[in-house]
N, C-alpha and C. Protein backbone atom coordinates (compact mmCIF):
# COMPACT_ATOMS: atom_id res chain seq x y z
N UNK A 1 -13.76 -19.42 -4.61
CA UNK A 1 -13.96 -18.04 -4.23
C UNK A 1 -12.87 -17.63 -3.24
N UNK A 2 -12.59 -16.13 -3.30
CA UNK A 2 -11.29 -15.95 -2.53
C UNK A 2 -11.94 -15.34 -1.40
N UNK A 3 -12.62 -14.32 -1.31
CA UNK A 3 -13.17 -13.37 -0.71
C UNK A 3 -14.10 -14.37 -0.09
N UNK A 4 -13.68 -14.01 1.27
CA UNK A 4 -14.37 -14.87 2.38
C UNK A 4 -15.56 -14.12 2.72
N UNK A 5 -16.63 -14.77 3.51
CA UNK A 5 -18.14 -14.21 3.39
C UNK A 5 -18.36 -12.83 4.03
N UNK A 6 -17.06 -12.91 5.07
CA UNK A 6 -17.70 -11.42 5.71
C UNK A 6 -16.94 -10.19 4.72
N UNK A 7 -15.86 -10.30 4.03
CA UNK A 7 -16.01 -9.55 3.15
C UNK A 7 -16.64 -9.37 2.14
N UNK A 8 -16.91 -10.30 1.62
CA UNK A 8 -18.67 -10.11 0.57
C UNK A 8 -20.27 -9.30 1.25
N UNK A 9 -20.07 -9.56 1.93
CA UNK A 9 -20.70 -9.30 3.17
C UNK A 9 -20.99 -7.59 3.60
N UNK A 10 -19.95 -7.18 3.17
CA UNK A 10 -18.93 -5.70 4.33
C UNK A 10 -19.13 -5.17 2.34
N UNK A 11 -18.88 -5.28 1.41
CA UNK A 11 -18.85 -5.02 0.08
C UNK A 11 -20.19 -4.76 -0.24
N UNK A 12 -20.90 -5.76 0.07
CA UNK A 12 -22.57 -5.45 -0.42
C UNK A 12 -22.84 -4.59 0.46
N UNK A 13 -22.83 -4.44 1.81
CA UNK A 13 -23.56 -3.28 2.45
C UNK A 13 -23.13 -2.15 1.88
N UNK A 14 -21.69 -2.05 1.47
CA UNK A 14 -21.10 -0.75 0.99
C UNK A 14 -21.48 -0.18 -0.30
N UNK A 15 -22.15 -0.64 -1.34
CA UNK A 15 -22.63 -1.00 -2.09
C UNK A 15 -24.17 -0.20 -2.22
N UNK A 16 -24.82 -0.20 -1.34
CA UNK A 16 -25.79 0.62 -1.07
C UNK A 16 -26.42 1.87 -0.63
N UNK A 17 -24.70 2.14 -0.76
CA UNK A 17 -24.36 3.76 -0.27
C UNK A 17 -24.01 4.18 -1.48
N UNK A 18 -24.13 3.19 -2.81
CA UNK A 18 -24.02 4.54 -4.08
C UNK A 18 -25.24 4.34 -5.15
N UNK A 19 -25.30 5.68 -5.90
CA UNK A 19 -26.46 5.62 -6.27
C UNK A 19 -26.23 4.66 -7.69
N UNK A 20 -25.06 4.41 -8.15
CA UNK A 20 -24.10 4.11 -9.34
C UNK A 20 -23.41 2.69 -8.75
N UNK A 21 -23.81 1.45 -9.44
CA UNK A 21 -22.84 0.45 -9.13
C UNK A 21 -21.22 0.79 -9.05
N UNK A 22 -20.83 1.26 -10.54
CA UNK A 22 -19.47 1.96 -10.64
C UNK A 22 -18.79 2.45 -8.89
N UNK A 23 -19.58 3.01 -8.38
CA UNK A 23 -18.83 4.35 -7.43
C UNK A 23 -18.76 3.02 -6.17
N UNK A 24 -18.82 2.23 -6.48
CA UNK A 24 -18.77 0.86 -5.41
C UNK A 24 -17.24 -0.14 -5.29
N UNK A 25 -16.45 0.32 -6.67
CA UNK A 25 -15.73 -0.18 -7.29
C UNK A 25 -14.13 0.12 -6.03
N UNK A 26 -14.04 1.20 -5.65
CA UNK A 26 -13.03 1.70 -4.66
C UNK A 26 -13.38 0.71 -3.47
N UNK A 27 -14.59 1.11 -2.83
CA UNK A 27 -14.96 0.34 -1.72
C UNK A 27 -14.67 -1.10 -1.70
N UNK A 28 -14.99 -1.43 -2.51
CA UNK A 28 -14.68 -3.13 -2.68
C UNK A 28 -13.54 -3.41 -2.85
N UNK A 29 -12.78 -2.96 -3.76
CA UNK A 29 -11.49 -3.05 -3.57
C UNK A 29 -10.42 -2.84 -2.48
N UNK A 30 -10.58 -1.93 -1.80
CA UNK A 30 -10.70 -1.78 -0.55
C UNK A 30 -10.79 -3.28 0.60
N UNK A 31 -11.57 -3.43 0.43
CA UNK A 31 -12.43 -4.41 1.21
C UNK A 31 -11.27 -5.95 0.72
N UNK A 32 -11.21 -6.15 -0.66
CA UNK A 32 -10.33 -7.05 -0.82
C UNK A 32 -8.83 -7.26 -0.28
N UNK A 33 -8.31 -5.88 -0.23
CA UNK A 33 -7.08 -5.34 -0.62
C UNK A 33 -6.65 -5.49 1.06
N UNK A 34 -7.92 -5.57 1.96
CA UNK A 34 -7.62 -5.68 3.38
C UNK A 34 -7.77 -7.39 4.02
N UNK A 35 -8.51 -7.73 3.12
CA UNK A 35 -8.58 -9.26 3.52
C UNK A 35 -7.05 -9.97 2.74
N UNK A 36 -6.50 -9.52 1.82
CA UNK A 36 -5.67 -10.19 0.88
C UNK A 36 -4.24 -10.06 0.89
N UNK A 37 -4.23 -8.70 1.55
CA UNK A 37 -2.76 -7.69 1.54
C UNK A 37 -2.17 -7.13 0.11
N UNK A 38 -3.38 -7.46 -1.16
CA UNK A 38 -3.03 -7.31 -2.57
C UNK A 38 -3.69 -7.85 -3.00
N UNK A 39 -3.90 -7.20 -4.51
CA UNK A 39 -4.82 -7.13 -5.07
C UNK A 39 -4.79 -8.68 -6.43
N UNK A 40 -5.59 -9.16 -7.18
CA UNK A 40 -5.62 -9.77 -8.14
C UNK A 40 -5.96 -10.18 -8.98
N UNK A 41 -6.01 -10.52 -10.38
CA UNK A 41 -7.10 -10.57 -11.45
C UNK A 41 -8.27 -11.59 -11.07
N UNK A 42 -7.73 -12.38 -10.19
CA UNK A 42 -9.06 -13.69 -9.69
C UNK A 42 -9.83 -12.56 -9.01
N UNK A 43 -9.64 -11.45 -7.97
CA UNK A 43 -10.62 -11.15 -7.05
C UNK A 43 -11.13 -9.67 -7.86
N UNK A 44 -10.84 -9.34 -8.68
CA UNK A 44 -11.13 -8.26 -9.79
C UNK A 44 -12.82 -8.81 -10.45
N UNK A 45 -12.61 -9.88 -10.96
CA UNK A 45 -13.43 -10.76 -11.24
C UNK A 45 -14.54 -11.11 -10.31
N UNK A 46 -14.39 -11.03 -8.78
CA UNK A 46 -15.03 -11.90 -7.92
C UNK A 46 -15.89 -10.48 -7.25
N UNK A 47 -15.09 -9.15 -7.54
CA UNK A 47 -15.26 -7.65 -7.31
C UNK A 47 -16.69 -7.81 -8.25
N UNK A 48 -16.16 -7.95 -9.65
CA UNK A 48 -16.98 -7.76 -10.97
C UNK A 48 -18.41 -7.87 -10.65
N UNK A 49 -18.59 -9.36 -10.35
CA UNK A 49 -19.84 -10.08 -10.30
C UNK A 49 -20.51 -9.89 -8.70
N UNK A 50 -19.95 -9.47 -7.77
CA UNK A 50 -20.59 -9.06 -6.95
C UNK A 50 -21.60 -7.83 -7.11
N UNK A 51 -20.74 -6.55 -7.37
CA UNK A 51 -21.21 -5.29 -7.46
C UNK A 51 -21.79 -5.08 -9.37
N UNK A 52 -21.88 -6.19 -9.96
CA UNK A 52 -22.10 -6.50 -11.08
C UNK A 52 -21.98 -5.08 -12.45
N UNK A 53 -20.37 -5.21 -12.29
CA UNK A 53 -20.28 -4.32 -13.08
C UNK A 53 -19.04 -5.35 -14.07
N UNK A 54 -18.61 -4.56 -15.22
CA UNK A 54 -17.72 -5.32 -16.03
C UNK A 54 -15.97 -5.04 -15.49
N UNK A 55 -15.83 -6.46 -15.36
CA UNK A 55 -14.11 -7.13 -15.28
C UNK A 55 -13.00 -5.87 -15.64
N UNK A 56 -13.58 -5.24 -16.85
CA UNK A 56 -12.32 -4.03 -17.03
C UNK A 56 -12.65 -2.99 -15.99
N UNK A 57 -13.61 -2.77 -15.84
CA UNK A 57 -13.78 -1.50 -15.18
C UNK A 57 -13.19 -1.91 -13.59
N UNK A 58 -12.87 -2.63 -12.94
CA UNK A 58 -12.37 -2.93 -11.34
C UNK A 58 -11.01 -3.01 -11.85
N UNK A 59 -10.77 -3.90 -12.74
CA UNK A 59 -8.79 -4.13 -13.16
C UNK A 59 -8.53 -2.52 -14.38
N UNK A 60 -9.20 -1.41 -14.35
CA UNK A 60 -9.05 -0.52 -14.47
C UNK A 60 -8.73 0.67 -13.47
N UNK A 61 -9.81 0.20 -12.59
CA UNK A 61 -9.32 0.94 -11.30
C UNK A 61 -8.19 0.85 -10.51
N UNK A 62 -8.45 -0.88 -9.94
CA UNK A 62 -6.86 -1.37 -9.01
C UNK A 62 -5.66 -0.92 -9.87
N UNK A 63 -5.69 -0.70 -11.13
CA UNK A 63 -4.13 -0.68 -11.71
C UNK A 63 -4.11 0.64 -11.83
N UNK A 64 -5.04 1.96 -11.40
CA UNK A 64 -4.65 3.62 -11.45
C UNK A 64 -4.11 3.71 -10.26
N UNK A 65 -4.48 2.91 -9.18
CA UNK A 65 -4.33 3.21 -7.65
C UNK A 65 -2.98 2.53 -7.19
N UNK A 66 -2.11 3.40 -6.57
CA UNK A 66 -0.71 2.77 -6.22
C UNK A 66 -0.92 2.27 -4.67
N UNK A 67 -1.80 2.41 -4.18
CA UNK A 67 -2.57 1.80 -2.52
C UNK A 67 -2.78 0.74 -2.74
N UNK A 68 -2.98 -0.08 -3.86
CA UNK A 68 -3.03 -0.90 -4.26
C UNK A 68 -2.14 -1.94 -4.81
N UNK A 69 -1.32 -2.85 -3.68
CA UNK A 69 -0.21 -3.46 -4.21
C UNK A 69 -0.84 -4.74 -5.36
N UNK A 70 -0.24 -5.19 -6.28
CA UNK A 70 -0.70 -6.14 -7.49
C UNK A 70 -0.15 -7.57 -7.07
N UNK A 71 0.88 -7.82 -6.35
CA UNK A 71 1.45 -8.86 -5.80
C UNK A 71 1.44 -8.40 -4.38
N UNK A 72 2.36 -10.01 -3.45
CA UNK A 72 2.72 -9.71 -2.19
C UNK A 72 3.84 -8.89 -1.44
N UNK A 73 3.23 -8.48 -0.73
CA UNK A 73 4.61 -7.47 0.01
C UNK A 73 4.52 -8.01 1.02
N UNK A 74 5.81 -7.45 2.14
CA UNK A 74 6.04 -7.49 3.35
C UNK A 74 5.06 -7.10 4.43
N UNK A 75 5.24 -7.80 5.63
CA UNK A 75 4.84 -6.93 6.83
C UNK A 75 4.61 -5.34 6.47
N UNK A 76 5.44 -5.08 6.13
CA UNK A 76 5.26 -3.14 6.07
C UNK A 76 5.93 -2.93 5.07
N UNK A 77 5.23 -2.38 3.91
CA UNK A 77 4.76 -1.66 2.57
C UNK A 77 5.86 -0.10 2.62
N UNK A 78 6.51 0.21 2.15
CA UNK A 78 7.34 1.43 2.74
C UNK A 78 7.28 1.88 1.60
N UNK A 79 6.42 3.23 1.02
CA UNK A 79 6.03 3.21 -0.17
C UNK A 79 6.71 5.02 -0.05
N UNK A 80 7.99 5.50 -0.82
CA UNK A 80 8.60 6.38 -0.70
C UNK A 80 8.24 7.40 -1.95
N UNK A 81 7.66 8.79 -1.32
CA UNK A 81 7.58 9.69 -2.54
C UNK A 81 8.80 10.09 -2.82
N UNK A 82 8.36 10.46 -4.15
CA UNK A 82 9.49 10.88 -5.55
C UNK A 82 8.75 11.78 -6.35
N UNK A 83 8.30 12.70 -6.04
CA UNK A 83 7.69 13.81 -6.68
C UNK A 83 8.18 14.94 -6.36
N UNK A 84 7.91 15.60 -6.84
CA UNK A 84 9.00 17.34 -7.38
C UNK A 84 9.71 17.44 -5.48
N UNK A 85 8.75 17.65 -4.77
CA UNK A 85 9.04 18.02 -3.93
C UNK A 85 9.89 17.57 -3.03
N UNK A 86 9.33 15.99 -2.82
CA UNK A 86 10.32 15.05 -1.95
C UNK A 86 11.47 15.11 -3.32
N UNK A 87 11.54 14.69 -3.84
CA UNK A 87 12.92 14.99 -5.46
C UNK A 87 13.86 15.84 -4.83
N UNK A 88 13.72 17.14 -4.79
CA UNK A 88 14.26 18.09 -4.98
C UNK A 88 14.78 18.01 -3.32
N UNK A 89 14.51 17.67 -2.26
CA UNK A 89 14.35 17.69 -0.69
C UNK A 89 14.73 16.15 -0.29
N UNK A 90 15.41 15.42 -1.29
CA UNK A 90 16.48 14.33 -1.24
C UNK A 90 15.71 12.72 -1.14
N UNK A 91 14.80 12.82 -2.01
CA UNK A 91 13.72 11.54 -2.26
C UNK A 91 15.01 10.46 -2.83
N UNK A 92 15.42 10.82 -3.82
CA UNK A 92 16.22 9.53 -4.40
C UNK A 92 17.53 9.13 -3.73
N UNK A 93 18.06 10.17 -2.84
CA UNK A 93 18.95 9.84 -1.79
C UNK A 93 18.59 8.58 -0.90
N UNK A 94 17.36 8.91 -0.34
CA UNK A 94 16.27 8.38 0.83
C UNK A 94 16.35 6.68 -0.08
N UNK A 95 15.59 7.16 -0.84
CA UNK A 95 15.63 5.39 -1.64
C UNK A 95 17.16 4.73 -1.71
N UNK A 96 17.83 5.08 -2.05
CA UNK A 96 19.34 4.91 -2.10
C UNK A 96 19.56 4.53 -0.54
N UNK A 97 19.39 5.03 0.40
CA UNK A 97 19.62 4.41 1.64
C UNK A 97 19.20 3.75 1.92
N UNK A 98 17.89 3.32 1.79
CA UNK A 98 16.99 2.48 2.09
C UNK A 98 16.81 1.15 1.75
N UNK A 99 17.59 1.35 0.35
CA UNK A 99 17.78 -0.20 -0.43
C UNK A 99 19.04 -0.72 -0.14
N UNK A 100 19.96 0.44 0.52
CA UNK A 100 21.33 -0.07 1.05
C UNK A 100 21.03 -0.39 2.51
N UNK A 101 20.52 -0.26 3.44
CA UNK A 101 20.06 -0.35 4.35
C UNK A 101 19.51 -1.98 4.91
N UNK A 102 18.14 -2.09 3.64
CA UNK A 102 17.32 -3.32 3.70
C UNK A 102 18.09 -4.73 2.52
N UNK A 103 18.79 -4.08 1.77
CA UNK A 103 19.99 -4.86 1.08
C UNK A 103 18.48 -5.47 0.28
N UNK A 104 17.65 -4.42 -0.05
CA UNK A 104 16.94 -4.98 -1.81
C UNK A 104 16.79 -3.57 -2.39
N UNK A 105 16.37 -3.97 -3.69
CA UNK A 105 16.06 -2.64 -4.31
C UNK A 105 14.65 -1.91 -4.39
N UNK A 106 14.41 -0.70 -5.22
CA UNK A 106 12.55 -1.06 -5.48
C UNK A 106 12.10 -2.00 -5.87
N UNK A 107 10.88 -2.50 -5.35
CA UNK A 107 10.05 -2.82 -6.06
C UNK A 107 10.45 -4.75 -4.99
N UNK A 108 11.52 -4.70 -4.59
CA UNK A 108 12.13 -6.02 -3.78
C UNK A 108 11.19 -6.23 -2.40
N UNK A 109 11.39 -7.56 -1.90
CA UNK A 109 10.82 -7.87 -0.19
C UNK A 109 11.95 -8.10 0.13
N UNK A 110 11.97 -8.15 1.15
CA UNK A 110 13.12 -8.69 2.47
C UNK A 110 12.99 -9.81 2.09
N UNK A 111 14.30 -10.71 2.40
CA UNK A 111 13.84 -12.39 2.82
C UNK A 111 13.30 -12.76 3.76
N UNK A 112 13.29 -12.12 4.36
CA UNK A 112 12.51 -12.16 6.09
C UNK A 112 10.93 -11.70 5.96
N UNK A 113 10.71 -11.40 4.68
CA UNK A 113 9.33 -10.90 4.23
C UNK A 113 8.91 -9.73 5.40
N UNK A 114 9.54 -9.25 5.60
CA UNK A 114 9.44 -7.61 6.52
C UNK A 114 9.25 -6.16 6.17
N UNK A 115 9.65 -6.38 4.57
CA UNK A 115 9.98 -4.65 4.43
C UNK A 115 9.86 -5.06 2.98
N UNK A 116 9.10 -4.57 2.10
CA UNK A 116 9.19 -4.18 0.83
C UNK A 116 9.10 -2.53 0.20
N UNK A 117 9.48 -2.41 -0.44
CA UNK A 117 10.26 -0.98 -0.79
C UNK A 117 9.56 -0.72 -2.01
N UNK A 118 8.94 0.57 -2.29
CA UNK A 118 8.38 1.31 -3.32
C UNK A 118 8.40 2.45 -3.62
N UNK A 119 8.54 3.17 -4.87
CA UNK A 119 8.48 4.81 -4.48
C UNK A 119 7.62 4.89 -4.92
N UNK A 120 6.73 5.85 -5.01
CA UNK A 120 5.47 6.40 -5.60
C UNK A 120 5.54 7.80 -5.76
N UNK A 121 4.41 8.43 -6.83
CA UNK A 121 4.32 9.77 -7.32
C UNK A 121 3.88 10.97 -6.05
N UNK A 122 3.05 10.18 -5.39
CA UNK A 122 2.92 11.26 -4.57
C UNK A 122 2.04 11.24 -3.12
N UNK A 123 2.34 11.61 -2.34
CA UNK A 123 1.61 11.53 -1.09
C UNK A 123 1.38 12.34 -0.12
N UNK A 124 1.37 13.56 -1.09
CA UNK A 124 0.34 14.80 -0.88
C UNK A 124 0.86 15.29 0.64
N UNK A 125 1.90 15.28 1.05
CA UNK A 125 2.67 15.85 1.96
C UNK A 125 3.85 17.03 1.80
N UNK A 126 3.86 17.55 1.04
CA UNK A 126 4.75 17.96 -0.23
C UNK A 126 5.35 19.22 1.39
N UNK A 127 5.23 19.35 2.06
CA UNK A 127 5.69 20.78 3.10
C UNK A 127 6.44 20.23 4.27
N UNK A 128 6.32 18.34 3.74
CA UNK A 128 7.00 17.69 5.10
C UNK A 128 8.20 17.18 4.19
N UNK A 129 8.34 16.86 3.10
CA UNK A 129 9.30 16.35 2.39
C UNK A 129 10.65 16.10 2.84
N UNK A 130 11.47 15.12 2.66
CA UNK A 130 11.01 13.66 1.96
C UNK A 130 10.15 13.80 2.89
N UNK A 131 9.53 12.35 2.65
CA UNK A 131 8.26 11.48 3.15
C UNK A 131 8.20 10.26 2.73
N UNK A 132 7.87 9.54 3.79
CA UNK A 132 7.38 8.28 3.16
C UNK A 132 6.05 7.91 3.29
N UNK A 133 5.11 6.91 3.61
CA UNK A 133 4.05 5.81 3.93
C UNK A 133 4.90 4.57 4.45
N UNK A 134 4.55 4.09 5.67
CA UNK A 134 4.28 2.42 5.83
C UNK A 134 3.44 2.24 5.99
N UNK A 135 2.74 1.33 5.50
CA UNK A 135 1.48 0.46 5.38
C UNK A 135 0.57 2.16 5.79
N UNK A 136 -0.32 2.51 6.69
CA UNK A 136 -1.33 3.07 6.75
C UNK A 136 -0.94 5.08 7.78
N UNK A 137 0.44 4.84 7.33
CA UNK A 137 1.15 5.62 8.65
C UNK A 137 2.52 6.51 7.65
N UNK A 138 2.47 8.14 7.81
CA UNK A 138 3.25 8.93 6.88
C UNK A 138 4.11 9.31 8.22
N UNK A 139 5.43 9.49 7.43
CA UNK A 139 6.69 9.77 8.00
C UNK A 139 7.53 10.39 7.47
N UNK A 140 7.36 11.88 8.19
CA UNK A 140 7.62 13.31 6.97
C UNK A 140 8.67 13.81 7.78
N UNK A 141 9.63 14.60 7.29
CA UNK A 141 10.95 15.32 7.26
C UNK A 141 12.24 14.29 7.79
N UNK A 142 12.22 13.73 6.65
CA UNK A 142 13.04 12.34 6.92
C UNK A 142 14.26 12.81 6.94
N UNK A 143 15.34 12.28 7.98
CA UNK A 143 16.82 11.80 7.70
C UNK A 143 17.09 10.75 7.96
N UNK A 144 18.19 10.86 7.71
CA UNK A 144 19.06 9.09 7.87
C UNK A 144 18.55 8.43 9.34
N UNK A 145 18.79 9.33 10.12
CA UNK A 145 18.69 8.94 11.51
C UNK A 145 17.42 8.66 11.89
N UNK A 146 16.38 9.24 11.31
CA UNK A 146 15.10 8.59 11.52
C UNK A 146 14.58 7.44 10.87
N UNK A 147 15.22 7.42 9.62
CA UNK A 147 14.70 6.25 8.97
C UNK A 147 15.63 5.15 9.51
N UNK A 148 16.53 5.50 10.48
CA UNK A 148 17.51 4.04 11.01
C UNK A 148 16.36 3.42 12.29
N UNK A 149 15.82 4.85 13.16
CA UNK A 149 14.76 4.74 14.33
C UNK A 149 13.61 3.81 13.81
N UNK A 150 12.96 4.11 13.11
CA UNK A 150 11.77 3.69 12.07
C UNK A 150 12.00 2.20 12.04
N UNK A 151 12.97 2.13 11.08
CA UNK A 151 13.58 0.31 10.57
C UNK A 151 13.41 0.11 12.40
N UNK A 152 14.16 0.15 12.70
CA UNK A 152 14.49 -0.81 14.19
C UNK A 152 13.29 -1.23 14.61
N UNK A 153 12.59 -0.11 14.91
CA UNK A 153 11.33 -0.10 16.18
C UNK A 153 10.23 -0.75 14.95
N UNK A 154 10.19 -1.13 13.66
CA UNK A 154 9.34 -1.76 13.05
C UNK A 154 9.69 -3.15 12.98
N UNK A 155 11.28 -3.47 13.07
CA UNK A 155 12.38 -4.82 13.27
C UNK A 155 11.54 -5.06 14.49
N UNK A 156 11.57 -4.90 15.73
CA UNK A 156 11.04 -4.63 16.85
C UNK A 156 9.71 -5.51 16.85
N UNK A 157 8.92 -4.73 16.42
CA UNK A 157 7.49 -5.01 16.48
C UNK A 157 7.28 -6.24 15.56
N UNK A 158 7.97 -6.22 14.65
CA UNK A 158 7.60 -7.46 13.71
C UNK A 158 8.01 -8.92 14.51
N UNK A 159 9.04 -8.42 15.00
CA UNK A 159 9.55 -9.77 16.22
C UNK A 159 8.28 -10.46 17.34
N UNK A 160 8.04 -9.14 17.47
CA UNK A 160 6.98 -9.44 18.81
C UNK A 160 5.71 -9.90 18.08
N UNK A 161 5.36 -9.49 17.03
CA UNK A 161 4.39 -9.54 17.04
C UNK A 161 3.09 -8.39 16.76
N UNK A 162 3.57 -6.99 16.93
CA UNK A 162 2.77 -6.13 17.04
C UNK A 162 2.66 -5.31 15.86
N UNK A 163 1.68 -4.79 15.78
CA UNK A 163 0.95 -4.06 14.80
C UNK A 163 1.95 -2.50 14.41
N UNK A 164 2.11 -1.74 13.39
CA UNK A 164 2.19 -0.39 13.36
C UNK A 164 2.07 0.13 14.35
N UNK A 165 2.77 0.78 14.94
CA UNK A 165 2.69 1.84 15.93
C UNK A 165 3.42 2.68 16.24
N UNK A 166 4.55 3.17 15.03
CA UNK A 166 5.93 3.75 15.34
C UNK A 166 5.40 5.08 14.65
């Protein structure tokens, strides 16, 4: 079993807040996705038989949801929109720096396992554009110069030790 007891635990209570096994399916995943840092067909399975619903329906869900990484990432998840708005307001520029910057491409980790790089469809910021996400934290009307501030002071914290806080 992957899912250690207090997240089985934290899943079943959550679990009782729907009237529908189904509508349990986010929550739990959730719940994995924070014990694990990512998601996987073993704990899809381990999702399944908890909240006892069927295997497709959880590895149906985790794979609509881009919050949901499928493998391991870095310390900090830097998950860059690319939708009309950030697009048009220099999204693929932003990625272009960013992979020149961290010297990987999308979808790459650092060797230092620090920074993995993603773009995604959308993150509903569309008036701050570009934009990004790290891990749990949006960072809207991007330039070069901020995303150089950003990298450092997250270089920074990863050294020490400390959590998001930039």
């Amino acid at each position: 079993m992957i899912l250690k007891e207090k997240a089985v635990a934290e899943i079943k209570s959550r679990m009782v807040r729907y009237p529908h096994r189904k509508s349990a399916i986010l929550p739990a995943l959730t719940v994995a996705y924070r014990q694990e840092g990512h998601l996987s067909p073993a704990l899809y399975r381990e999702i399944a038989k908890i909240i006892e619903v069927p295997y497709i329906e959880v590895a149906e869900a985790a794979s609509f949801y881009t919050m949901f990484p499928k493998e391991p990432v870095g310390k900090y998840l830097i998950q860059v929109c690319h939708n009309i708005s950030c697009a048009l307001l220099g999204a693929d520029s932003l990625i272009h720096y960013l992979e020149e910057k961290l010297g990987i491409t999308k979808g790459e980790t650092t060797p230092d396992d620090i920074f993995t790089l993603i773009s995604v469809e959308c993150l509903g910021s569309c008036a701050t554009a570009p934009m990004m996400q790290i891990n749990d934290k949006f960072y809207e009307n991007l330039t070069r110069e901020k995303v150089d501030r950003i990298l450092e002071e997250l270089r920074e914290q990863a050294r020490n030790g400390k959590e998001n806080t930039v």
